[in-house]
N, C-alpha and C. Protein backbone atom coordinates (compact mmCIF):
# COMPACT_ATOMS: atom_id res chain seq x y z
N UNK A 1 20.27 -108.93 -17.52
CA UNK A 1 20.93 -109.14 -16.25
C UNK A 1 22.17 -108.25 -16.18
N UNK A 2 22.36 -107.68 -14.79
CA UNK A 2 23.31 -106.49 -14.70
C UNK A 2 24.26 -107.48 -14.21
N UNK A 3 25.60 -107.88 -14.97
CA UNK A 3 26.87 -108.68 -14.11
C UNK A 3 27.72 -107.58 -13.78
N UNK A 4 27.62 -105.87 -13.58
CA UNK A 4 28.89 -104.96 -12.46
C UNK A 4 28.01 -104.26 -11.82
N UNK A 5 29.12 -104.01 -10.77
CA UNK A 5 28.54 -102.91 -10.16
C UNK A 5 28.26 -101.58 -10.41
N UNK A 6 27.28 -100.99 -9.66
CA UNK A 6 26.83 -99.47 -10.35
C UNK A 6 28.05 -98.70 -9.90
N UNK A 7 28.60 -97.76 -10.62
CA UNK A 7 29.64 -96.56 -9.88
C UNK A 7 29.22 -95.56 -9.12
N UNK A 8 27.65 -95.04 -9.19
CA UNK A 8 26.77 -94.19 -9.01
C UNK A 8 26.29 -94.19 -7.36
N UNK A 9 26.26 -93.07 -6.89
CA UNK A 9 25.18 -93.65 -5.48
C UNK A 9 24.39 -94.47 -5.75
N UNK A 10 23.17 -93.69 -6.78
CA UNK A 10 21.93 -94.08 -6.80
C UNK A 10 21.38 -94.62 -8.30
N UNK A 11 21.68 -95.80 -8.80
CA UNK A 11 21.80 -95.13 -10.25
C UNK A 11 19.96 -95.78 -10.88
N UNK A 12 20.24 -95.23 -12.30
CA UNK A 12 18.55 -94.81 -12.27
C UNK A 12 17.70 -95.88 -12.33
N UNK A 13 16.63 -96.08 -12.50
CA UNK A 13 15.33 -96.97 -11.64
C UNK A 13 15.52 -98.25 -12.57
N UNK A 14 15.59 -97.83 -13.86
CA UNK A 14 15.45 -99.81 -14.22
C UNK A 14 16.77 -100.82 -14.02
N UNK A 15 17.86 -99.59 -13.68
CA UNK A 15 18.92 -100.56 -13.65
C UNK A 15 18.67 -100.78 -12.37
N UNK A 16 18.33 -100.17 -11.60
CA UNK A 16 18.36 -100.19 -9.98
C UNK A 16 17.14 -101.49 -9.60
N UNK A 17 16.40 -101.38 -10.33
CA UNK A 17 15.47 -102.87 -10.13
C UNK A 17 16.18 -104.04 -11.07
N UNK A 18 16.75 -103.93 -11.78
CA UNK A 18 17.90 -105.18 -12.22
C UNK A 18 18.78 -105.20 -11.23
N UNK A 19 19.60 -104.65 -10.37
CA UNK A 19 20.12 -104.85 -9.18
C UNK A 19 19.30 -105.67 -8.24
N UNK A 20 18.53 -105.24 -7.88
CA UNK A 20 16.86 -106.01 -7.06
C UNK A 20 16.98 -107.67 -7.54
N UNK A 21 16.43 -107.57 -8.48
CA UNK A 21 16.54 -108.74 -9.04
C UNK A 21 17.35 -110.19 -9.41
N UNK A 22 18.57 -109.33 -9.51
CA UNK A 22 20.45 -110.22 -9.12
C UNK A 22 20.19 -110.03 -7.80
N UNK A 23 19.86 -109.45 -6.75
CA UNK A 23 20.07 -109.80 -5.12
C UNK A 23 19.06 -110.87 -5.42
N UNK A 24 17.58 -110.90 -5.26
CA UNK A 24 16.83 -111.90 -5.08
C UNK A 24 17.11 -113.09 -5.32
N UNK A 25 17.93 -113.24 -6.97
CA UNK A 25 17.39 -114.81 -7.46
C UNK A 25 18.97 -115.09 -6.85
N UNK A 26 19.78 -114.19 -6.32
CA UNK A 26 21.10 -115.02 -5.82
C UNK A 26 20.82 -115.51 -3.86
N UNK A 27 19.38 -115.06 -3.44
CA UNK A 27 19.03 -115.71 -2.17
C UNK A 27 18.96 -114.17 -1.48
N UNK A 28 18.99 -113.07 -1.49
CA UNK A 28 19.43 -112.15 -0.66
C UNK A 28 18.16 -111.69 0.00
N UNK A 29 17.91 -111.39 1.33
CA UNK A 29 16.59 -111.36 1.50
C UNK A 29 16.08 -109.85 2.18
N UNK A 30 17.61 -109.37 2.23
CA UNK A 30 17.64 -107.77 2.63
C UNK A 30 18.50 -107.14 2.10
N UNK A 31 17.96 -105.49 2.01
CA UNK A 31 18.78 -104.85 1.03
C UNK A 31 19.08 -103.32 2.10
N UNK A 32 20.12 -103.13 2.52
CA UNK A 32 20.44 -101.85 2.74
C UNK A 32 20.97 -100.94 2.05
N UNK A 33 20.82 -99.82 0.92
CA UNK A 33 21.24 -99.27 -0.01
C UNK A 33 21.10 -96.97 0.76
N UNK A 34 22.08 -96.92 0.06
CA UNK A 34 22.33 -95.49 -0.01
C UNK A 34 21.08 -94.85 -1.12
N UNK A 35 20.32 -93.73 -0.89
CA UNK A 35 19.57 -93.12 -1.65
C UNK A 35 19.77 -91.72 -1.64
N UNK A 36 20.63 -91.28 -2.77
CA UNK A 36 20.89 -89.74 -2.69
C UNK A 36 19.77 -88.94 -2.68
N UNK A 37 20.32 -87.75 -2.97
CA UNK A 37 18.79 -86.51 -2.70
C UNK A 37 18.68 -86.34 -3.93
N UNK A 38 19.30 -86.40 -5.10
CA UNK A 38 19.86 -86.63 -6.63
C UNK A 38 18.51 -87.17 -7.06
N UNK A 39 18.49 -88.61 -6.52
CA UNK A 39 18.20 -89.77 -6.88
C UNK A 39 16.65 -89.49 -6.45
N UNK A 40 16.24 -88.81 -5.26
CA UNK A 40 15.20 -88.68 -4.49
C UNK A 40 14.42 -87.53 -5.39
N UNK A 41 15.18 -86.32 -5.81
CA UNK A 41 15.15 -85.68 -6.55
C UNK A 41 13.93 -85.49 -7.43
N UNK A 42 14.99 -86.62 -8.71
CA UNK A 42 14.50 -87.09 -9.80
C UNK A 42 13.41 -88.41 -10.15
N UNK A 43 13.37 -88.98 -9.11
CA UNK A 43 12.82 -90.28 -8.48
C UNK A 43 12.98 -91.32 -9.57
N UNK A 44 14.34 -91.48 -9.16
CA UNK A 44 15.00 -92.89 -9.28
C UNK A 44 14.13 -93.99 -8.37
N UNK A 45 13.89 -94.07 -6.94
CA UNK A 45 13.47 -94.58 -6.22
C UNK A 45 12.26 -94.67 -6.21
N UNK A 46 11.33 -93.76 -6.75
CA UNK A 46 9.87 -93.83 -7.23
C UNK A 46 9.05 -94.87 -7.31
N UNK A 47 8.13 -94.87 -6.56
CA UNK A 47 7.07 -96.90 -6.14
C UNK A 47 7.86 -97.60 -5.42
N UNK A 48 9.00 -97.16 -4.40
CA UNK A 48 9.90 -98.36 -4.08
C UNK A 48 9.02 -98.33 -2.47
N UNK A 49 9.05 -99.10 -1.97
CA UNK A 49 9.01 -99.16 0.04
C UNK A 49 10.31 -99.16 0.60
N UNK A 50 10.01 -97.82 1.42
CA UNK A 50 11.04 -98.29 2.65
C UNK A 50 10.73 -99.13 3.83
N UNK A 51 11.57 -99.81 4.38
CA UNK A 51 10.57 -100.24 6.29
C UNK A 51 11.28 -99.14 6.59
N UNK A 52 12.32 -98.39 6.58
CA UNK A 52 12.94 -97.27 7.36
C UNK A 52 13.98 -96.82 6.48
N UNK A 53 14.08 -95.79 6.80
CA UNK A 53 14.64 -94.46 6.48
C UNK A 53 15.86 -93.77 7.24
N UNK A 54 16.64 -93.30 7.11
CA UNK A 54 17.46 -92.51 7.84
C UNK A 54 18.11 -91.33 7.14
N UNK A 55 18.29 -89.99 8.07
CA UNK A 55 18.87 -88.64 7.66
C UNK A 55 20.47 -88.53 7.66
N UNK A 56 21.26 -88.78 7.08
CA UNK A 56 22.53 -88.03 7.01
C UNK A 56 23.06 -87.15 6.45
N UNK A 57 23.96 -86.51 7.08
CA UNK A 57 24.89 -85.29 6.05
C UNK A 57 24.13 -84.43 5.69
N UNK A 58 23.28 -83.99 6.63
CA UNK A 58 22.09 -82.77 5.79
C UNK A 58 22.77 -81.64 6.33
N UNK A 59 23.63 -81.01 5.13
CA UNK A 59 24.34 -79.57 5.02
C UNK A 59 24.06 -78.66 3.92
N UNK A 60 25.09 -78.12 3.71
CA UNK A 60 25.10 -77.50 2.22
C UNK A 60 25.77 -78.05 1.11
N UNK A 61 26.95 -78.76 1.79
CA UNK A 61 27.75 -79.59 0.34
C UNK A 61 27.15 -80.01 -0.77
N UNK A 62 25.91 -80.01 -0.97
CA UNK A 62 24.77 -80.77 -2.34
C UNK A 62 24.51 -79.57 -2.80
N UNK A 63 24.75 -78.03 -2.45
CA UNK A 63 24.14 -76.90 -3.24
C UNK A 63 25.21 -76.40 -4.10
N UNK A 64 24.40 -76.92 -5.52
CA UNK A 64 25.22 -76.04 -6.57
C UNK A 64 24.30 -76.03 -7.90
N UNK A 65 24.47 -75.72 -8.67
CA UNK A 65 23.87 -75.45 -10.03
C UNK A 65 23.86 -77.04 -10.72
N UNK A 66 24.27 -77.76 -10.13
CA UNK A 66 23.82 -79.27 -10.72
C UNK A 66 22.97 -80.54 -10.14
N UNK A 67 23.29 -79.82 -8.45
CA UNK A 67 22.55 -80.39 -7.84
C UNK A 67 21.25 -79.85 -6.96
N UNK A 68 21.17 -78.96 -5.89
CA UNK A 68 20.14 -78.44 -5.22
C UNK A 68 20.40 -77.01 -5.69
N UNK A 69 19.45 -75.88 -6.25
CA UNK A 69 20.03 -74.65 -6.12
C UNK A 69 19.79 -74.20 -4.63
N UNK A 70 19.28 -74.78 -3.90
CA UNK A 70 19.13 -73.57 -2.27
C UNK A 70 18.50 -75.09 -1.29
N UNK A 71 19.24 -74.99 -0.17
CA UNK A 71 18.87 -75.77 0.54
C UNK A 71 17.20 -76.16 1.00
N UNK A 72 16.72 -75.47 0.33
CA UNK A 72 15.06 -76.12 0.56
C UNK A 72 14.58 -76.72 -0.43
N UNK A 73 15.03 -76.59 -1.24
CA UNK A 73 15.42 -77.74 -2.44
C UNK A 73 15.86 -79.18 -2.08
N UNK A 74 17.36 -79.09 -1.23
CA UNK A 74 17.56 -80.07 -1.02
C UNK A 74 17.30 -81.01 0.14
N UNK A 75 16.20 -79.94 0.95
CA UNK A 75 15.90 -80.46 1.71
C UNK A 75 14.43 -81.52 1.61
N UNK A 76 13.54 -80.63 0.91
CA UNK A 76 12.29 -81.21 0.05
C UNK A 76 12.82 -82.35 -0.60
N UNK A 77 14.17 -82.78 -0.88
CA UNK A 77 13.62 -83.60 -1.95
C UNK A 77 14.65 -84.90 -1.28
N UNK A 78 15.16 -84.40 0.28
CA UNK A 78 15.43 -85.31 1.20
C UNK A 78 14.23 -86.45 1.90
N UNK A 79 13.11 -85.51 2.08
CA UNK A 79 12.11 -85.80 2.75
C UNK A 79 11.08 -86.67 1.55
N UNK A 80 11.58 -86.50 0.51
CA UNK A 80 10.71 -87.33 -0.34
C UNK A 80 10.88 -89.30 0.19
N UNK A 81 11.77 -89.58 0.65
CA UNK A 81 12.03 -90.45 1.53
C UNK A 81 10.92 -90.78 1.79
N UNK A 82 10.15 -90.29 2.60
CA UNK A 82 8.97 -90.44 3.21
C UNK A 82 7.62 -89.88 2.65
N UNK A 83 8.00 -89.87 1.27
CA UNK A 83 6.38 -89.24 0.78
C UNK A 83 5.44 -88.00 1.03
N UNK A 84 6.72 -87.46 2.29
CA UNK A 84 5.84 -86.12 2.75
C UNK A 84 6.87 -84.72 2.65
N UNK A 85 7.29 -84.62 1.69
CA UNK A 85 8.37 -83.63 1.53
C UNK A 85 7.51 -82.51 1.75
N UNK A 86 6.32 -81.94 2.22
CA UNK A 86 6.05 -81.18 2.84
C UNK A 86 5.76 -80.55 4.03
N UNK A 87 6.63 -81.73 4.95
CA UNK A 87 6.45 -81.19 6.26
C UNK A 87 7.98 -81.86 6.97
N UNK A 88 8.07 -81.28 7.93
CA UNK A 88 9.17 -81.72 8.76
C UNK A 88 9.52 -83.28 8.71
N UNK A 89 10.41 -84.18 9.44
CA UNK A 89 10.41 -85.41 9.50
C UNK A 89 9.72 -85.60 11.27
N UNK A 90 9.83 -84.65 12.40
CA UNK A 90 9.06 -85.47 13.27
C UNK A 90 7.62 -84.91 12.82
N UNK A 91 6.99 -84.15 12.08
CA UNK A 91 5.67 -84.30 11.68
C UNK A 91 4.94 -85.06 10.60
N UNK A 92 6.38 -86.53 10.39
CA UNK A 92 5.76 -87.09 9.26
C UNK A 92 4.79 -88.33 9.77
N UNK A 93 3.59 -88.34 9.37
CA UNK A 93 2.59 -89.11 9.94
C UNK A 93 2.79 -90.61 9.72
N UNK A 94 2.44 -91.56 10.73
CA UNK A 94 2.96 -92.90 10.89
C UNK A 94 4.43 -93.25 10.87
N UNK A 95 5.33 -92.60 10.93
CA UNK A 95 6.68 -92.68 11.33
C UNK A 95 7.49 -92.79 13.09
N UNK A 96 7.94 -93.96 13.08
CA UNK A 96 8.49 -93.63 14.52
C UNK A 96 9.66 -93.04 14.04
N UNK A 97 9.80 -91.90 15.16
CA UNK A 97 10.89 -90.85 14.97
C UNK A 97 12.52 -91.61 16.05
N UNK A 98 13.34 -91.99 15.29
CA UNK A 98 14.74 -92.26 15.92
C UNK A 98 15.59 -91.46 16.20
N UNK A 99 16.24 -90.44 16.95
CA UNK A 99 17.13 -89.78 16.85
C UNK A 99 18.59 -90.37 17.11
N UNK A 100 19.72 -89.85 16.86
CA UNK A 100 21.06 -90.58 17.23
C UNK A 100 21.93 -89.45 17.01
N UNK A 101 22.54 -89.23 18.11
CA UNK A 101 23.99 -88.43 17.92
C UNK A 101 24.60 -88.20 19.55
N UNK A 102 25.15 -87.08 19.74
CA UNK A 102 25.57 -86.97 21.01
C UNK A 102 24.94 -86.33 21.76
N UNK A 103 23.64 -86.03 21.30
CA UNK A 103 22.64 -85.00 22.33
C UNK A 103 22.01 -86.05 23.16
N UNK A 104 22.34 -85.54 24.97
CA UNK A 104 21.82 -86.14 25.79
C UNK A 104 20.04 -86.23 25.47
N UNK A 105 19.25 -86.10 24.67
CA UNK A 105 17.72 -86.14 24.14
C UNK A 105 17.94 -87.39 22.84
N UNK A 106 18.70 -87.54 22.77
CA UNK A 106 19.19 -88.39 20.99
C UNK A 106 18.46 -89.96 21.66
N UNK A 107 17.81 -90.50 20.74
CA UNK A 107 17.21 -91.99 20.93
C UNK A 107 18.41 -92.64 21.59
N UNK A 108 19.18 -92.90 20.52
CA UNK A 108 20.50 -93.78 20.32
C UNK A 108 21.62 -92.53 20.83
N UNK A 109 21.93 -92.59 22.33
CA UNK A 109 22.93 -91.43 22.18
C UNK A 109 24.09 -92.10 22.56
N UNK A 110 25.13 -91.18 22.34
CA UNK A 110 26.51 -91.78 21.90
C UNK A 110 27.47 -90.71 23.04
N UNK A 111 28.46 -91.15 23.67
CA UNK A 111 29.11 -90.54 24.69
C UNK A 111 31.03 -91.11 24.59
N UNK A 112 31.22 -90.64 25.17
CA UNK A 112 32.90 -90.57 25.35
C UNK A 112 33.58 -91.79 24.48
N UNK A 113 33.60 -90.59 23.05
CA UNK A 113 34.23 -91.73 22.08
C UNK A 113 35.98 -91.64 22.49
N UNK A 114 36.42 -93.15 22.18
CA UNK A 114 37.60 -93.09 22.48
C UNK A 114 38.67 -93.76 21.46
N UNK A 115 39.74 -92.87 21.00
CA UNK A 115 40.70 -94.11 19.79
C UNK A 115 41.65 -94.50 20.58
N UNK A 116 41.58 -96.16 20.06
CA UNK A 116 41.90 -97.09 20.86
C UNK A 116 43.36 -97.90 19.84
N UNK A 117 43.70 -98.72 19.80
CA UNK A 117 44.93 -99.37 19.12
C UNK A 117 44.02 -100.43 17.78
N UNK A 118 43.00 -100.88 18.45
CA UNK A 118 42.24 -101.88 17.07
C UNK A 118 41.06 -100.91 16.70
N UNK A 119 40.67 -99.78 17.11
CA UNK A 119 39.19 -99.45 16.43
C UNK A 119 39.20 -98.02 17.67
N UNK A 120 38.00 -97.49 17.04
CA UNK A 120 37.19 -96.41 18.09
C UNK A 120 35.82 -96.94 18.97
N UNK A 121 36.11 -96.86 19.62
CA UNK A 121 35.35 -96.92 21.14
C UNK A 121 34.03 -95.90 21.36
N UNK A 122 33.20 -96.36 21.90
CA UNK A 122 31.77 -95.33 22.44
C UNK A 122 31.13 -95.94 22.97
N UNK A 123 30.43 -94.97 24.11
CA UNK A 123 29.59 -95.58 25.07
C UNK A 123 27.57 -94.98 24.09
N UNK A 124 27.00 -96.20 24.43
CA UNK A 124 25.76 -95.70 23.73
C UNK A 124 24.69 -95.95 24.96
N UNK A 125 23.80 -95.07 24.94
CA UNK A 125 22.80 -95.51 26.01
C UNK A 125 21.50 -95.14 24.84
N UNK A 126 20.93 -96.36 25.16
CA UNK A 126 19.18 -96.15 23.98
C UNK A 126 17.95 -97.45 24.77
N UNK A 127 17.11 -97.04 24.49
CA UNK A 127 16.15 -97.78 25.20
C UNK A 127 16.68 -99.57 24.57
N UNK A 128 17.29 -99.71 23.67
CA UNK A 128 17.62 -101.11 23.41
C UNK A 128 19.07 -101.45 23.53
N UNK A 129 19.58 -100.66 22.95
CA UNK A 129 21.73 -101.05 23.27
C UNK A 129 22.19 -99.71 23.92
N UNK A 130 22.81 -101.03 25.01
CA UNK A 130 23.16 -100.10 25.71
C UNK A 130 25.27 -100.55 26.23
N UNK A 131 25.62 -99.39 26.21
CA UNK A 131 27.26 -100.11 26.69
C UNK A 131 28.40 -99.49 25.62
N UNK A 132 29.47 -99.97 25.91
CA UNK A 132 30.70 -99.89 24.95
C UNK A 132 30.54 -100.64 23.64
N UNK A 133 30.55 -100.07 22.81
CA UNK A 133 30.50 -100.21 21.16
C UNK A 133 31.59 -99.98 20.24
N UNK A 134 32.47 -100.56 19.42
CA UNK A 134 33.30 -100.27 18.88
C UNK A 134 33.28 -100.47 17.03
N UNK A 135 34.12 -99.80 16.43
CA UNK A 135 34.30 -99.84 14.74
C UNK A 135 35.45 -99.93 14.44
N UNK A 136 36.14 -100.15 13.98
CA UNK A 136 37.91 -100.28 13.43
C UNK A 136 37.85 -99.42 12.41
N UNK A 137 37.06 -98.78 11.50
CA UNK A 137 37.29 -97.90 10.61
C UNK A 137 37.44 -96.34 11.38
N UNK A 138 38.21 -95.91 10.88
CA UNK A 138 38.66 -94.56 11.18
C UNK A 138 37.93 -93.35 10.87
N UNK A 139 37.70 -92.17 12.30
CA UNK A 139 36.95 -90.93 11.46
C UNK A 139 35.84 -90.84 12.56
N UNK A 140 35.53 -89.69 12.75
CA UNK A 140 34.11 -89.73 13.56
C UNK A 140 32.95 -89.76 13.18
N UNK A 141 32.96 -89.57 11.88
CA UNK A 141 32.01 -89.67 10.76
C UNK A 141 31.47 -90.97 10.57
N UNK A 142 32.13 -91.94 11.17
CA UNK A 142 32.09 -93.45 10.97
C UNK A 142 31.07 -93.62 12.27
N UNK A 143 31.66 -92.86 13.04
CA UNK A 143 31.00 -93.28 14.62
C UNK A 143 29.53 -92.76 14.32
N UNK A 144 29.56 -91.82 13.58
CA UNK A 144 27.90 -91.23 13.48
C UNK A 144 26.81 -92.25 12.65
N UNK A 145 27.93 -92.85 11.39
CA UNK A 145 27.37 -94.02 10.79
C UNK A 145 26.74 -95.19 11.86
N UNK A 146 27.87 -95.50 12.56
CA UNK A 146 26.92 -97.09 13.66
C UNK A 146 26.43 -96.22 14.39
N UNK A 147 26.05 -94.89 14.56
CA UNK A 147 24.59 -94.25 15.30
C UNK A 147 23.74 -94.59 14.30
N UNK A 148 24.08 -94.40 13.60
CA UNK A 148 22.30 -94.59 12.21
C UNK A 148 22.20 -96.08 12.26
N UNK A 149 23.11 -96.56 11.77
CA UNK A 149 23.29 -98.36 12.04
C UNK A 149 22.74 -98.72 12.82
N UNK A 150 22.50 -98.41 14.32
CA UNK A 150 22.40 -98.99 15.31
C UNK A 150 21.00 -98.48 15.90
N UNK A 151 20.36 -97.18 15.05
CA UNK A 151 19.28 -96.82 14.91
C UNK A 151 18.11 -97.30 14.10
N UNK A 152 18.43 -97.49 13.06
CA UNK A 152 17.63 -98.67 12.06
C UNK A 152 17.80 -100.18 12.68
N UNK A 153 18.97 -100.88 13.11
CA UNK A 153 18.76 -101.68 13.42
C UNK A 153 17.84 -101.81 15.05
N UNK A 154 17.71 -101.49 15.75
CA UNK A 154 16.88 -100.87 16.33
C UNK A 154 15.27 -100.54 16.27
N UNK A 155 15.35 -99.80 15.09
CA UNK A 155 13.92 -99.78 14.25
C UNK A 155 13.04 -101.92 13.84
N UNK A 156 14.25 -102.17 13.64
CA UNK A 156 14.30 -102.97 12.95
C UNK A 156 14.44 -104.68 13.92
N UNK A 157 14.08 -104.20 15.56
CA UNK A 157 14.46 -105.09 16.20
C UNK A 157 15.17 -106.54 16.05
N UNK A 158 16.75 -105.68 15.58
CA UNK A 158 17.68 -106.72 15.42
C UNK A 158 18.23 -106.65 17.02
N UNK A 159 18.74 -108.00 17.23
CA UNK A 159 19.13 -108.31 18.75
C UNK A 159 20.88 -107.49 18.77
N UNK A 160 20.98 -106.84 20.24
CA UNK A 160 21.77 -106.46 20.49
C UNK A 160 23.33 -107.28 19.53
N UNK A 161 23.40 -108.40 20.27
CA UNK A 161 25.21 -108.86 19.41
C UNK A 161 24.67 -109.15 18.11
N UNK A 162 24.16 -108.78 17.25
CA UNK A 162 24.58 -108.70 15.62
C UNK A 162 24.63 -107.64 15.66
N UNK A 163 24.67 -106.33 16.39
CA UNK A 163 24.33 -105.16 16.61
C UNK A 163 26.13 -105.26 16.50
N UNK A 164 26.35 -105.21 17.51
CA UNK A 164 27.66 -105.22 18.70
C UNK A 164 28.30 -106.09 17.08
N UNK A 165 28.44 -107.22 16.98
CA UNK A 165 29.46 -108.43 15.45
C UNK A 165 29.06 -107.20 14.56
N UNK A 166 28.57 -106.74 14.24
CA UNK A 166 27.89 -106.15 12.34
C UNK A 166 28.93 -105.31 12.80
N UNK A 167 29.05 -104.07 13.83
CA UNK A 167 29.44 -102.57 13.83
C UNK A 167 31.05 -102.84 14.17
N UNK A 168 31.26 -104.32 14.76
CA UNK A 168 33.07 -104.16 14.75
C UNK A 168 33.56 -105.00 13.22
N UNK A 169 33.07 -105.37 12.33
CA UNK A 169 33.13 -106.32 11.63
C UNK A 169 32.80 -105.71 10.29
N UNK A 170 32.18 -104.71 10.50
CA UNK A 170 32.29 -103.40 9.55
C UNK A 170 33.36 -102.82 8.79
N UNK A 171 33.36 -103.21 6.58
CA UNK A 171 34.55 -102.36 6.64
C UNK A 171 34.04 -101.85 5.25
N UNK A 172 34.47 -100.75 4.93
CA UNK A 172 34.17 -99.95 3.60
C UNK A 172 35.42 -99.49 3.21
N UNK A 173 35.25 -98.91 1.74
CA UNK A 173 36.57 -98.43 0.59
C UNK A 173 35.82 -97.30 0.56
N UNK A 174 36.40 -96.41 0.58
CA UNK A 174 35.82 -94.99 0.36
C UNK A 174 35.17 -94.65 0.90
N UNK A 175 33.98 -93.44 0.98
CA UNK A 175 32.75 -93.39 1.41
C UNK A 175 32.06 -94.22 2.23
C-alpha cells in the first residue's frame, strides 16, 4: 500500500495501479489524472481505459534529448492516448471529436474573457453550456484548462451547475 503522494506527473505502472487501488478501497469512484507524453511514451499507462481523453500544451517545450527528440516523436506518442498514434486525432476511429478554445468552430468556445476582483470571467457558447463562466485561479492558461474541463465534462454528460460549482470552486498549487 502506497501511504504518499507521487511527485511525478505520471509515475510508473505498478505504483500507478497501487494509487488505483488506495482510491478504490477508500470509496472513490472516479479518477481524473494527468498522463504525460513521457509516460505515454514509455507506457506507464499501458492496458489502462480511457472514457476520454484530452489534448493540451501540444508545443515544443517536451523536445530535448531526454524527452522527445523531434516533435513527431512527441506527437506519436501523444496520440498513443488513443491507441492510434498513427493517424491524426479527428481521424481516430470511434472517437467523438471535442474541440475547445477561442475559435468561433471550437465545440466548447470561449469569448470575452474578463479579470474581475474574485476570479476571471468568460462567456462559453457549446451545444451543452452555455453563458458566463468563471475560475478564481489566475492566468489564461487556467481559462483554457475549464475549456478542457468543461469539454470532458461534457463528453461525460455532467449537468451544467457541477459544471458552473466544480470550475469556480477549483483550486491548484502549481501546475
Amino acid at each position: 500500500v502506497i501511504t504518499e503522494e507521487s511527485h511525478i506527473t505520471t509515475p510508473e505502472v505498478l505504483e500507478l495501479y497501487q494509487h488505483f487501488q488506495n482510491a478504490y478501497d477508500s470509496g472513490i469512484s472516479h479518477l481524473v489524472m494527468e498522463v504525460s507524453s513521457q509516460a505515454l511514451k514509455v507506457g506507464r499507462v499501458r492496458g489502462m481505459t480511457f472514457d476520454v481523453g484530452a489534448f493540451l500544451n501540444i508545443g515544443t517545450d517536451h523536445i530535448s534529448p531526454i524527452e522527445h527528440p523531434d516533435f513527431a516523436d512527441y506527437y506519436a506518442s501523444k496520440l498513443k492516448l488513443f491507441d492510434s498514434w498513427d493517424r491524426r486525432p479527428r481521424e481516430v476511429g470511434g472517437c467523438e471529436l471535442i474541440t475547445f478554445g477561442s475559435h468561433a468552430s471550437d465545440t466548447v468556445f470561449c469569448e470575452r474573457v474578463e479579470k474581475r476582483a474574485d476570479g476571471l470571467y468568460f462567456t462559453v457558447r457549446s451545444p451543452k453550456y452555455n453563458g458566463e463562466f468563471s475560475i478564481t485561479m489566475p492566468g489564461l492558461f487556467n481559462v483554457s484548462n475549464a475549456l478542457a474541463a468543461m469539454a470532458i465534462s461534457m463528453a461525460l454528460g455532467v449537468p451544467e451547475e457541477f459544471v458552473r460549482s466544480g470550475l469556480r470552486k477549483a483550486r491548484a498549487n502549481g501546475r
